[in-house]
N, C-alpha and C. Protein backbone atom coordinates (compact mmCIF):
# COMPACT_ATOMS: atom_id res chain seq x y z
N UNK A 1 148.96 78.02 171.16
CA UNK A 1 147.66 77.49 171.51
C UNK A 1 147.09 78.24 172.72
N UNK A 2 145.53 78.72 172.56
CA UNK A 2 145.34 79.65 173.88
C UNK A 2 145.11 78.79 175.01
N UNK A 3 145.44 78.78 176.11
CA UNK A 3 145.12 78.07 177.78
C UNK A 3 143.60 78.41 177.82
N UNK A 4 142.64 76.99 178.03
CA UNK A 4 141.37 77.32 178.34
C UNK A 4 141.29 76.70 179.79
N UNK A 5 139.86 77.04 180.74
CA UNK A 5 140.00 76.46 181.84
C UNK A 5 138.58 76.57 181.80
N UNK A 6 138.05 74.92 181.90
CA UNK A 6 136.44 74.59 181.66
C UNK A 6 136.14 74.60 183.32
N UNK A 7 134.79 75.41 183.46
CA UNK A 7 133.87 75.50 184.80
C UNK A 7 133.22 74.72 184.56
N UNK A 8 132.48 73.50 185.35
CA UNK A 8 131.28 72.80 185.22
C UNK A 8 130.10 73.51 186.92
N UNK A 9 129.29 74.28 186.38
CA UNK A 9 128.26 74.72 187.35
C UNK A 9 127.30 74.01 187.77
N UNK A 10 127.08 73.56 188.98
CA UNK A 10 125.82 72.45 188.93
C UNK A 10 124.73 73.13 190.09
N UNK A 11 123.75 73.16 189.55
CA UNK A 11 123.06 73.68 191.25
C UNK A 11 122.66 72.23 191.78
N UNK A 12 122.43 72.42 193.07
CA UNK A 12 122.00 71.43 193.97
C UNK A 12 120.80 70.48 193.54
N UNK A 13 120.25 69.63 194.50
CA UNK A 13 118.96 69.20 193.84
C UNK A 13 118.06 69.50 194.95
N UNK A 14 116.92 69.15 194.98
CA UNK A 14 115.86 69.19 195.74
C UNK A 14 116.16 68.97 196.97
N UNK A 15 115.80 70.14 198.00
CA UNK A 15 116.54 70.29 199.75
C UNK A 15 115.25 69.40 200.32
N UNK A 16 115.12 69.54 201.85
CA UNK A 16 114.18 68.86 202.51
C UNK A 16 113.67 69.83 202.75
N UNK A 17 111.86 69.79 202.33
CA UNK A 17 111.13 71.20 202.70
C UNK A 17 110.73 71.76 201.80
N UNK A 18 111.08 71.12 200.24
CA UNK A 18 110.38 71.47 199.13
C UNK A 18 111.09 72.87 198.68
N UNK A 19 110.29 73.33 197.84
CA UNK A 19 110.77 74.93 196.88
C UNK A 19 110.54 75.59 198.05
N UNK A 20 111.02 76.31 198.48
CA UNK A 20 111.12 77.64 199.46
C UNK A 20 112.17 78.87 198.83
N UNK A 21 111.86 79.71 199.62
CA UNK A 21 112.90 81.03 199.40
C UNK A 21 113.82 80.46 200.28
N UNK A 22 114.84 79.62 200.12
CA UNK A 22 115.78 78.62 200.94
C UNK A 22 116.70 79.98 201.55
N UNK A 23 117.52 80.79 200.82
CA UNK A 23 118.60 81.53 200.61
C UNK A 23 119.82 80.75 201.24
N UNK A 24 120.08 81.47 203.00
CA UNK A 24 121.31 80.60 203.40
C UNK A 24 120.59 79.87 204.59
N UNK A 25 119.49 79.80 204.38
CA UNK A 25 118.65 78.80 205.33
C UNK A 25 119.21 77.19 204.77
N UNK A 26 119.87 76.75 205.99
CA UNK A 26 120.80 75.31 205.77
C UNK A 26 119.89 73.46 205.72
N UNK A 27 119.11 73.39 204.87
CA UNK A 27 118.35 72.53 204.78
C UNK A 27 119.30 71.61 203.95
N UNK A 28 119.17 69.95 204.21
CA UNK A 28 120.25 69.50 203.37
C UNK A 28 119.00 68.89 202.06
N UNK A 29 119.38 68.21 201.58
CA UNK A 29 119.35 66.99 200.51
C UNK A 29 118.09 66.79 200.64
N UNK A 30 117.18 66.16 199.86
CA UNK A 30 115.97 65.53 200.76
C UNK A 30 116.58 64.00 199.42
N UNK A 31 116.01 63.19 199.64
CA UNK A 31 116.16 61.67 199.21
C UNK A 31 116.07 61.70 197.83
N UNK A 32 115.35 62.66 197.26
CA UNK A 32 114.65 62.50 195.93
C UNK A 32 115.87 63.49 195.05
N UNK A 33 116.76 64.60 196.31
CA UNK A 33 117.53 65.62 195.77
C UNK A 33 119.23 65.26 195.61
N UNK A 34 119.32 63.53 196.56
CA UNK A 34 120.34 63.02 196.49
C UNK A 34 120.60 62.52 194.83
N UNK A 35 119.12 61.98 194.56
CA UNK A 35 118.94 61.13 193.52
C UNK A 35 119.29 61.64 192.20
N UNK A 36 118.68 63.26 192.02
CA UNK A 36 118.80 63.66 191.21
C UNK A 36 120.64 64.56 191.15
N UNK A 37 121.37 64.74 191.89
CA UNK A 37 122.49 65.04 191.71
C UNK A 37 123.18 63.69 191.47
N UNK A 38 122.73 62.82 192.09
CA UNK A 38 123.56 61.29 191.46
C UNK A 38 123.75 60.85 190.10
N UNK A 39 122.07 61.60 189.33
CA UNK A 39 121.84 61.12 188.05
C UNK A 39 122.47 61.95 186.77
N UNK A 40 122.65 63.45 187.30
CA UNK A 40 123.17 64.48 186.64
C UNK A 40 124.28 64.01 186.32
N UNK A 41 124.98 63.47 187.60
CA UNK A 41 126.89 63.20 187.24
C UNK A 41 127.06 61.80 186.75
N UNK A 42 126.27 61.21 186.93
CA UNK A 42 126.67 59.84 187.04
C UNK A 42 127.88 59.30 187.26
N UNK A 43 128.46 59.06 186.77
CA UNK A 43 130.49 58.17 186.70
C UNK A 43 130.85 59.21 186.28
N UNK A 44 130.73 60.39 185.63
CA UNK A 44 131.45 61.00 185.00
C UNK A 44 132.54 61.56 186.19
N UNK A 45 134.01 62.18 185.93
CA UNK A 45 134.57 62.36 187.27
C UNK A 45 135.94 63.23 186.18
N UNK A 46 135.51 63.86 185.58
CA UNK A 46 136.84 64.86 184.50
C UNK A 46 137.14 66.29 185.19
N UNK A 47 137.02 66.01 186.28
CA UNK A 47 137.31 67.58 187.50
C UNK A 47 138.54 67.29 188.25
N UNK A 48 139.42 68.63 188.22
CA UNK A 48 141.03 68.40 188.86
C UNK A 48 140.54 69.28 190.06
N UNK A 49 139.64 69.45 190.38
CA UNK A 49 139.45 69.67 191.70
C UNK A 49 137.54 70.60 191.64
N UNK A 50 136.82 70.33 193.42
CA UNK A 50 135.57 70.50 192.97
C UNK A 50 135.57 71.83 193.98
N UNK A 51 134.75 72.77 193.69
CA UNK A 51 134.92 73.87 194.60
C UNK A 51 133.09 74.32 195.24
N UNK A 52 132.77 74.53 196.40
CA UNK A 52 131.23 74.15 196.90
C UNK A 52 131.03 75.33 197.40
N UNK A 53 129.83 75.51 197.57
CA UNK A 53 129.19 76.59 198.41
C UNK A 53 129.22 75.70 199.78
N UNK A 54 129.53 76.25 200.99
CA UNK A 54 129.24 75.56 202.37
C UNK A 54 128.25 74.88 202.82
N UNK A 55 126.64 75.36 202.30
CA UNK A 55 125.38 75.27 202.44
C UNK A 55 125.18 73.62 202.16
N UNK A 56 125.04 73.12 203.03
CA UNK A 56 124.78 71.67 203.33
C UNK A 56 124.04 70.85 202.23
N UNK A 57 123.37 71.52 200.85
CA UNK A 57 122.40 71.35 200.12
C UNK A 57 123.67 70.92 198.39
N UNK A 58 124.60 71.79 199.28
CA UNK A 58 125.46 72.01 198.20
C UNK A 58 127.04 70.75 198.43
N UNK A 59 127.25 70.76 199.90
CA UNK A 59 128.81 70.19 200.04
C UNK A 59 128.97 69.54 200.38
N UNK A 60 127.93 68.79 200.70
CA UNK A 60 127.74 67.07 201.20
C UNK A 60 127.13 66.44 199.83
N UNK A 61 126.80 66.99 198.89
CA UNK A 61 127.05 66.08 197.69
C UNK A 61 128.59 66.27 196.91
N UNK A 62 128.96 67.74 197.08
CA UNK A 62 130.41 67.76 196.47
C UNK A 62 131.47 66.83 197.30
N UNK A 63 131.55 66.86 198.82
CA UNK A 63 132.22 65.92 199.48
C UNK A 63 132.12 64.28 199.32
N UNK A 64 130.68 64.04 198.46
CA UNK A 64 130.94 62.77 198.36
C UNK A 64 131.62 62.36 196.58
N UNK A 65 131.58 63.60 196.15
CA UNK A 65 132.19 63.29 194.62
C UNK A 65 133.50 63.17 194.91
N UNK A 66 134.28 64.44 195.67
CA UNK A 66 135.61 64.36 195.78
C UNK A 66 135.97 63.01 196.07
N UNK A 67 135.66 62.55 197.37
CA UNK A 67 135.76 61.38 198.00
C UNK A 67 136.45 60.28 197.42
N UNK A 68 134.59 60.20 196.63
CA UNK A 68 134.84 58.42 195.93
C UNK A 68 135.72 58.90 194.82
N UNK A 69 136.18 59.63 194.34
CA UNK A 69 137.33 59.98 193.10
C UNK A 69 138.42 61.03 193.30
N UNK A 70 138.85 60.89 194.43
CA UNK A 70 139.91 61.65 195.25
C UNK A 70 140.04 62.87 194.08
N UNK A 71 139.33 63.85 194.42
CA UNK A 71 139.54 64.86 193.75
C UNK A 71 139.28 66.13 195.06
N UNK A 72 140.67 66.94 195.17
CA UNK A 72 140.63 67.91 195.93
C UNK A 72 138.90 68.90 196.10
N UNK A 73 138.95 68.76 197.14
CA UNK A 73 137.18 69.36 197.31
C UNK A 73 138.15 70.87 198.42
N UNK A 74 137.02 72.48 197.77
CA UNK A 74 137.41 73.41 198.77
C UNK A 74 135.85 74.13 198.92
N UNK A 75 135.70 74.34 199.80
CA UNK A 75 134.54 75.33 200.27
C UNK A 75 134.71 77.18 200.05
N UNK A 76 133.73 77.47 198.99
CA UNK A 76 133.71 78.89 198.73
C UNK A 76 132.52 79.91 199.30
N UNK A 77 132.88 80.30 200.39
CA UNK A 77 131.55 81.24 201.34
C UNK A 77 130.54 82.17 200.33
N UNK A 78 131.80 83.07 199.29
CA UNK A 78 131.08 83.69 198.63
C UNK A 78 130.27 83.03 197.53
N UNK A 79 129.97 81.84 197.29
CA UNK A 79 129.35 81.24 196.67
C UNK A 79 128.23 80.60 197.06
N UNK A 80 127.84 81.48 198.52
CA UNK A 80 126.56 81.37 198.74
C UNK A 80 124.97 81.50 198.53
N UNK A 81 123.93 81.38 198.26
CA UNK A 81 122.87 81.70 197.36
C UNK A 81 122.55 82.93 198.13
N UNK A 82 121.84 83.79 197.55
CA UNK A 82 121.44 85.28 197.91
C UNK A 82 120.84 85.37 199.26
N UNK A 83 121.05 85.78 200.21
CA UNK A 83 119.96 86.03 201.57
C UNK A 83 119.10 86.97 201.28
N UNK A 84 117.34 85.91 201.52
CA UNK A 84 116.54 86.63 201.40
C UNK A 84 115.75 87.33 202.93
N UNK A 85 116.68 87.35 204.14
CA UNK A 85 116.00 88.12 204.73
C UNK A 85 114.85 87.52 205.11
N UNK A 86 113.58 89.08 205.54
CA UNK A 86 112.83 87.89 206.15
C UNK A 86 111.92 87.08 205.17
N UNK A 87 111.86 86.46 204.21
CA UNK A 87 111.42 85.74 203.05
C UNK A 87 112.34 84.26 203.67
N UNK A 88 113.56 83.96 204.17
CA UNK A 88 114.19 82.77 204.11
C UNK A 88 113.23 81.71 204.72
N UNK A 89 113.31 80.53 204.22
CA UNK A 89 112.50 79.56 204.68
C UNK A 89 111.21 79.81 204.33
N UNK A 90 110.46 80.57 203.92
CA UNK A 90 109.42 80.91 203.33
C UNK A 90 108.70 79.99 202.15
N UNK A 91 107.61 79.74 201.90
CA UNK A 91 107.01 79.42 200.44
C UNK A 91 106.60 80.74 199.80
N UNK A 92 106.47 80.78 198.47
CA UNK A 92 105.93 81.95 197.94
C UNK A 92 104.54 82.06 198.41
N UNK A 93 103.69 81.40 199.10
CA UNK A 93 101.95 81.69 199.34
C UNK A 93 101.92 82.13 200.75
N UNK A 94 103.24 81.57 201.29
CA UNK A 94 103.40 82.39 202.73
C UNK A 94 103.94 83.69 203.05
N UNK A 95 104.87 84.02 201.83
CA UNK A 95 105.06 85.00 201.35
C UNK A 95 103.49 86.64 200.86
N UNK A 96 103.00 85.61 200.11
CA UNK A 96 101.96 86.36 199.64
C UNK A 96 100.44 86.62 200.79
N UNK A 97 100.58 85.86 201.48
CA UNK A 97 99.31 86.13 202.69
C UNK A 97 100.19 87.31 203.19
N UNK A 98 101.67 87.39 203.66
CA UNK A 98 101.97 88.20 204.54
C UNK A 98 101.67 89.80 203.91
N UNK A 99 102.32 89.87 202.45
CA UNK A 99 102.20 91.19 201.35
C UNK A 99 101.95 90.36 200.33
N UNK A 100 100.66 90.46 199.64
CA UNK A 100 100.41 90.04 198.34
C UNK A 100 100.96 90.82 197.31
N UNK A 101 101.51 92.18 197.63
CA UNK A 101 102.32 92.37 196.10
C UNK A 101 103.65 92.26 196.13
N UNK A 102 104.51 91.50 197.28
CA UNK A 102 105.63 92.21 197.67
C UNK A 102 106.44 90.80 196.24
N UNK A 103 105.68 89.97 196.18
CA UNK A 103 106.87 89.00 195.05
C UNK A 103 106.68 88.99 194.06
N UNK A 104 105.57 89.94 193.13
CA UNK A 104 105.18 90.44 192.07
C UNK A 104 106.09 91.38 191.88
N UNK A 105 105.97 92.66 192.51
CA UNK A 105 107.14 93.79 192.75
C UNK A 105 108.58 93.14 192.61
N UNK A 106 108.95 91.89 193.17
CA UNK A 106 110.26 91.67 193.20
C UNK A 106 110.42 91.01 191.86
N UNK A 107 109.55 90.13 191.16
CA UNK A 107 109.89 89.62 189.61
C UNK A 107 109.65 90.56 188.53
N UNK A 108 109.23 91.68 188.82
CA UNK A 108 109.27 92.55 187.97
C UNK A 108 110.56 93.50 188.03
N UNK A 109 110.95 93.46 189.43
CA UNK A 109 112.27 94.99 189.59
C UNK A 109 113.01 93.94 191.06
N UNK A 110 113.70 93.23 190.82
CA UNK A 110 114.42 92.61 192.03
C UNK A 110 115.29 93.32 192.43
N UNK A 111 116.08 94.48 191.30
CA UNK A 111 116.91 95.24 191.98
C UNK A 111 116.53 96.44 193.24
N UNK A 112 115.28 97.32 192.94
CA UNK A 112 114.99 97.88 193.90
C UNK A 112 113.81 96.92 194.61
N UNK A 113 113.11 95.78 194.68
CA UNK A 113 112.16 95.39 195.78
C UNK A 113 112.69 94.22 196.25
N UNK A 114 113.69 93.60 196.30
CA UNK A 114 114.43 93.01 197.50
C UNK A 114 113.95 93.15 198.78
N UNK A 115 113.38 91.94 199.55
CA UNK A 115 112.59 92.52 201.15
C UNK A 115 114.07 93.01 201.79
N UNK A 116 113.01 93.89 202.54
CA UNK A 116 114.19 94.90 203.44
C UNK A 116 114.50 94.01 204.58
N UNK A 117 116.05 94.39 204.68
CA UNK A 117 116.81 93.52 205.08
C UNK A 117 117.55 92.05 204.73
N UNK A 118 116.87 91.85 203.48
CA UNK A 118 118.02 90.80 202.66
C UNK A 118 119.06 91.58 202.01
N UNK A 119 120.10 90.80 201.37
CA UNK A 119 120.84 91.38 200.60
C UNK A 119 120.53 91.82 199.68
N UNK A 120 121.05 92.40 199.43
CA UNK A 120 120.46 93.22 197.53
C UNK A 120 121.52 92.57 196.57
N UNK A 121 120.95 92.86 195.29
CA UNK A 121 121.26 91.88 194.75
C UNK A 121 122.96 92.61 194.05
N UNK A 122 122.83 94.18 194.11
CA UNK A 122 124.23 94.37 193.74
C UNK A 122 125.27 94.04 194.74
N UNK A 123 125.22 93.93 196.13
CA UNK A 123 125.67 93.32 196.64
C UNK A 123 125.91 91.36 196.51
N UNK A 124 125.07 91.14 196.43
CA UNK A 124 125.15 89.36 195.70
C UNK A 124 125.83 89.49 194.76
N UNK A 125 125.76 89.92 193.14
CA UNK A 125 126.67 89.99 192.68
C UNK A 125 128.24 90.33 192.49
N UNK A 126 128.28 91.59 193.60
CA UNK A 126 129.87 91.53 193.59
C UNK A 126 130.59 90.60 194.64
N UNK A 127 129.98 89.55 195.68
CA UNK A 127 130.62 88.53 196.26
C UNK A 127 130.79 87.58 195.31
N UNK A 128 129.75 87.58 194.79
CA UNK A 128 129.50 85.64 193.48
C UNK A 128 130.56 86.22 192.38
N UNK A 129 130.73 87.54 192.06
CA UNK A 129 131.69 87.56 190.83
C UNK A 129 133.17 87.23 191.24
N UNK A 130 133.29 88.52 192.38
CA UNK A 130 134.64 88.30 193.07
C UNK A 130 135.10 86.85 193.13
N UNK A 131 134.42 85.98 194.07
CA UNK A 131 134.33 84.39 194.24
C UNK A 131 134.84 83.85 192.57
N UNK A 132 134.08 83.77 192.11
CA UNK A 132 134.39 83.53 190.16
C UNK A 132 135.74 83.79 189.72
N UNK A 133 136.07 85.53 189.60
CA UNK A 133 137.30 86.00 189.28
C UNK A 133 138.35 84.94 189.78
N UNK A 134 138.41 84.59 190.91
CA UNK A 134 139.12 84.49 192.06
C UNK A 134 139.57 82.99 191.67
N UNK A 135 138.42 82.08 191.54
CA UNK A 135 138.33 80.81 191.03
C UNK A 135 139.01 80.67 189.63
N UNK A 136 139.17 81.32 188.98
CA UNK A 136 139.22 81.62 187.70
C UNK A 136 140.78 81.70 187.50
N UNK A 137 141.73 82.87 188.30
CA UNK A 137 142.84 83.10 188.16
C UNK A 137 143.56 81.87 189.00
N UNK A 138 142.49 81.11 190.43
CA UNK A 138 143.61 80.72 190.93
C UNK A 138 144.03 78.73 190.16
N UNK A 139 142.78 78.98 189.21
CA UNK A 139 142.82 77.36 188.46
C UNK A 139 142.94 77.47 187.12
N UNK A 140 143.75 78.51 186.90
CA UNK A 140 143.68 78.81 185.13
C UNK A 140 144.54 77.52 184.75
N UNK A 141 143.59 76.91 183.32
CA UNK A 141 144.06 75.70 182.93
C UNK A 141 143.17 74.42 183.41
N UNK A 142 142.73 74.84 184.19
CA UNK A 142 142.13 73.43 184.84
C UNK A 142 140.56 72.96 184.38
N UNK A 143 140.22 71.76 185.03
CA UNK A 143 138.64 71.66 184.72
C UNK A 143 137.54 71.62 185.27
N UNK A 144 137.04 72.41 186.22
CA UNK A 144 136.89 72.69 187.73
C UNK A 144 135.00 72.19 187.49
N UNK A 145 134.65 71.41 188.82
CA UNK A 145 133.00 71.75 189.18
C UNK A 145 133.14 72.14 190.41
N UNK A 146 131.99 73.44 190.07
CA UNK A 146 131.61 74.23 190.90
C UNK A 146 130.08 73.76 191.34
N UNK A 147 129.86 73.26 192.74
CA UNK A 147 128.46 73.27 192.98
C UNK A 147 127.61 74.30 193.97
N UNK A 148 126.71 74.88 193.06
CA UNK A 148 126.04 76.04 193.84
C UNK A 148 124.85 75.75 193.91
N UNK A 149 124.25 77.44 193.69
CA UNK A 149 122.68 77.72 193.88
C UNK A 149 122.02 78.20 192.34
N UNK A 150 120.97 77.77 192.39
CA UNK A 150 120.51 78.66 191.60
C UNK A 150 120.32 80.15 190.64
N UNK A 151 120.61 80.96 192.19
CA UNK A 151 120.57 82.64 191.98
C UNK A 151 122.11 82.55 191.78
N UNK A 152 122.78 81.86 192.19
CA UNK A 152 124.18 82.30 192.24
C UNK A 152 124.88 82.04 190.55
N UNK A 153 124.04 80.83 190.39
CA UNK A 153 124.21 80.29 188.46
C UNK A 153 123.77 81.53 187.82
N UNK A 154 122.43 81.49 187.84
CA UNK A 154 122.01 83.40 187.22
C UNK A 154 122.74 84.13 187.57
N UNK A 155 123.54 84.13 188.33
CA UNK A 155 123.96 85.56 188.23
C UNK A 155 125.53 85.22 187.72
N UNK A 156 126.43 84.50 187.63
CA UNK A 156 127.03 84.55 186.90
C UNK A 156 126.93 84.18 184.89
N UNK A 157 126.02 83.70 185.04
CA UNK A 157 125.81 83.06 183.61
C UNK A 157 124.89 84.75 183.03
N UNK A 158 123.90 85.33 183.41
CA UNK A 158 124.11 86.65 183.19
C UNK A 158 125.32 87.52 182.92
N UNK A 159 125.69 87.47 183.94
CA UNK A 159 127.38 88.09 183.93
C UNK A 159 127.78 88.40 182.99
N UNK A 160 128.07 87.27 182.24
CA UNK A 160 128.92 86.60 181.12
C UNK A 160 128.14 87.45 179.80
N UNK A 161 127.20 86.97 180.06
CA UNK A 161 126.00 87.07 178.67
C UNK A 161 125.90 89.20 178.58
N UNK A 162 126.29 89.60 179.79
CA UNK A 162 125.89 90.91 179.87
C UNK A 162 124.86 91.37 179.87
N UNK A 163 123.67 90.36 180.60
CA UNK A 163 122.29 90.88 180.88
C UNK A 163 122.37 91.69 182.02
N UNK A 164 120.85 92.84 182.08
CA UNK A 164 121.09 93.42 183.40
C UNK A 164 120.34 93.09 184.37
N UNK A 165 120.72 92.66 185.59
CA UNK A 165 120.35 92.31 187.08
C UNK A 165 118.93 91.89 186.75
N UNK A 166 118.27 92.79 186.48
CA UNK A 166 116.93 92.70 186.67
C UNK A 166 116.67 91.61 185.60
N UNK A 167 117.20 91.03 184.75
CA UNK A 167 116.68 89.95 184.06
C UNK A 167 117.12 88.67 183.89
N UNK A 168 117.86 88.60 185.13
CA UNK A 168 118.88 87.40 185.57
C UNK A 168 117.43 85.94 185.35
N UNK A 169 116.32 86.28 186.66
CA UNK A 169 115.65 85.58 186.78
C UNK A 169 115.11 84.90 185.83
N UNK A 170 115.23 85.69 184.75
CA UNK A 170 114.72 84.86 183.33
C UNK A 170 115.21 83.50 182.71
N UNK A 171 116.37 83.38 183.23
CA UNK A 171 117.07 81.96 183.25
C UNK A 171 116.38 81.03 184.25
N UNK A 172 116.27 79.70 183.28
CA UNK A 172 116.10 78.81 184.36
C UNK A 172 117.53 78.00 184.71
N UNK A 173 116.79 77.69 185.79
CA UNK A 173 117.89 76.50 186.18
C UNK A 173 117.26 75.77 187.59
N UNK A 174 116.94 74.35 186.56
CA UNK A 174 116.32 73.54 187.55
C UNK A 174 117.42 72.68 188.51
N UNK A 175 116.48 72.05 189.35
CA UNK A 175 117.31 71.52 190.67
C UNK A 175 118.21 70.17 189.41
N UNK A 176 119.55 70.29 190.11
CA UNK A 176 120.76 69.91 189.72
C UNK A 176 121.04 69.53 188.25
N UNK A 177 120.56 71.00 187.60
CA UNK A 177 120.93 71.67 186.47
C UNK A 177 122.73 71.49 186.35
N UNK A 178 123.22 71.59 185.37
CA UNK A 178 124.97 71.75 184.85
C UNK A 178 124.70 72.91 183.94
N UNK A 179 125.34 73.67 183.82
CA UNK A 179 126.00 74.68 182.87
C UNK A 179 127.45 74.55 182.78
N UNK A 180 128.01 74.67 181.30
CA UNK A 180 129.27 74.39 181.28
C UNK A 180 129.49 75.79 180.76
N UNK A 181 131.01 76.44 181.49
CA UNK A 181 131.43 77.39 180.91
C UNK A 181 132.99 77.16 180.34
N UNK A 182 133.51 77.87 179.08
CA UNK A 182 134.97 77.33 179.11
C UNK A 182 135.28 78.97 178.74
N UNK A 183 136.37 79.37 179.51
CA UNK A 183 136.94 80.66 179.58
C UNK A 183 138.61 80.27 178.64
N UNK A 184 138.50 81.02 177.77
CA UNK A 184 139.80 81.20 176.56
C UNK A 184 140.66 82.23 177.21
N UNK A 185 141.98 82.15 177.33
CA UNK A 185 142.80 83.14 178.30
C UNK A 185 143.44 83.31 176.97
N UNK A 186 143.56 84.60 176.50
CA UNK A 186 144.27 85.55 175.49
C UNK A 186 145.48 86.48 176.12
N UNK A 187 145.80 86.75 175.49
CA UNK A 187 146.86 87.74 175.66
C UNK A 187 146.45 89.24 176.64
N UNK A 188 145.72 89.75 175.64
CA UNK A 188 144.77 91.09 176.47
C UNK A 188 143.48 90.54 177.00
N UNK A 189 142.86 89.52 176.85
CA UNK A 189 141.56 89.22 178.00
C UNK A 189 141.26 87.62 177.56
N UNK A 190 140.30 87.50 178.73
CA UNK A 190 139.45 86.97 179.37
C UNK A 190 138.52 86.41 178.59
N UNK A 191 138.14 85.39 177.34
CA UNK A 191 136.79 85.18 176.75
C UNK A 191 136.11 84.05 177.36
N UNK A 192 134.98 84.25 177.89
CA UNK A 192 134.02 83.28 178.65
C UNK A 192 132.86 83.06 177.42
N UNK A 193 132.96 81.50 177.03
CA UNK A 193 131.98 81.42 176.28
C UNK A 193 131.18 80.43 177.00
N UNK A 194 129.52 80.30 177.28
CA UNK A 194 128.81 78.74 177.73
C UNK A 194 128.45 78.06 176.43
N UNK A 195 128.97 77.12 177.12
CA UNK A 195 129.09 75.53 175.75
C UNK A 195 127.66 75.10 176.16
N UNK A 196 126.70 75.02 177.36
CA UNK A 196 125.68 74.40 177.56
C UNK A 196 125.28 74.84 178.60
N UNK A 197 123.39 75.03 178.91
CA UNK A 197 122.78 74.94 179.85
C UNK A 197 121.75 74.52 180.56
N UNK A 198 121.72 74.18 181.65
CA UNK A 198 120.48 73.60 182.30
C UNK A 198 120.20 72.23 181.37
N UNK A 199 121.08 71.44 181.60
CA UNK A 199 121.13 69.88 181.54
C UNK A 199 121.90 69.38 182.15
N UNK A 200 122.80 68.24 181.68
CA UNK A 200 123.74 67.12 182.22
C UNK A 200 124.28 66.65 181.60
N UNK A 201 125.80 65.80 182.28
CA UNK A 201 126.85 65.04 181.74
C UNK A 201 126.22 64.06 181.10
């Protein structure tokens, strides 16, 4: 029988401060973003352990899942959402008074128009994969939720799918979205298939 080990991906819900270019700008929860990660999970609790991005948006709702259902909770750095540099904390219209073409340019080619001085995104991807791999070998077998970001869901759920960079964004994934992934461990590899996305338990 092959060893599978199910990921449950959840992004956060709605921070305080509305849609912004958040990145690792640390805004927590806002009331309405508690609500909606409450409603995503409800009772459900089938995780042998929950693994978080640090970002306050992200691990103060995973700390309260572990909690009330004693399930080992660990904090993963590289599972941080992309730094956008000087865009963080930003709205897109504050964005656009400053350079009106600069977030047009970036949804068309994010790989080369990334504002200068954020991370780029081949850099984002090889922390969020590494992070993944890593998660992957050290819970093989298990049934893990992972709670992240957005960009960080695209970019592994791309990954998988073998889209390239530049068309990650084409995925949605709304505030405290689930994607389920279940990875089949074979003999010679690795099969990652997603069972579901951008809904809930």
């Amino acid at each position: 029988m092959t060893l599978s080990t199910t990921i449950d991906l959840i992004r956060h819900g709605e921070p305080e401060g509305g849609t912004r270019y958040r990145g690792h700008t640390d805004d927590p929860l806002s009331e309405l973003g508690w609500q909606q990660m409450r409603t995503a999970v409800q009772e459900h609790k089938p995780w042998d352990a929950i693994i978080s991005s640090p970002l306050l948006r992200c691990f103060e709702f995973a700390q309260e899942i572990a909690q009330k259902n004693d399930i080992v909770i660990s904090a993963e750095d590289r599972f941080k959402e992309i730094f956008f540099g000087p865009w963080e904390g930003k709205t897109a219209e504050e964005i656009m008074q400053l350079d009106p073409d600069s977030l047009s340019n970036f949804w068309a080619d994010p790989v080369t128009h990334m504002p200068a001085g954020a991370e780029t995104l081949t850099e984002f991807r090889d922390r969020v994969m590494q992070a993944w791999d890593d998660v992957i070998q050290q819970h093989r077998g298990k049934h893990l939720l992972v709670v992240g970001h957005g960009g960080m869901m695209r970019m592994i759920l791309s990954h998988i799918l073998e889209m390239p960079m530049n068309n990650m964004f084409r995925l949605s994934v709304k505030y405290a979205a689930m994607s389920r992934v279940r990875i089949d461990h074979y003999l010679e590899q690795d099969l990652p298939i997603i069972k579901f996305h951008n809904g809930s338990l």
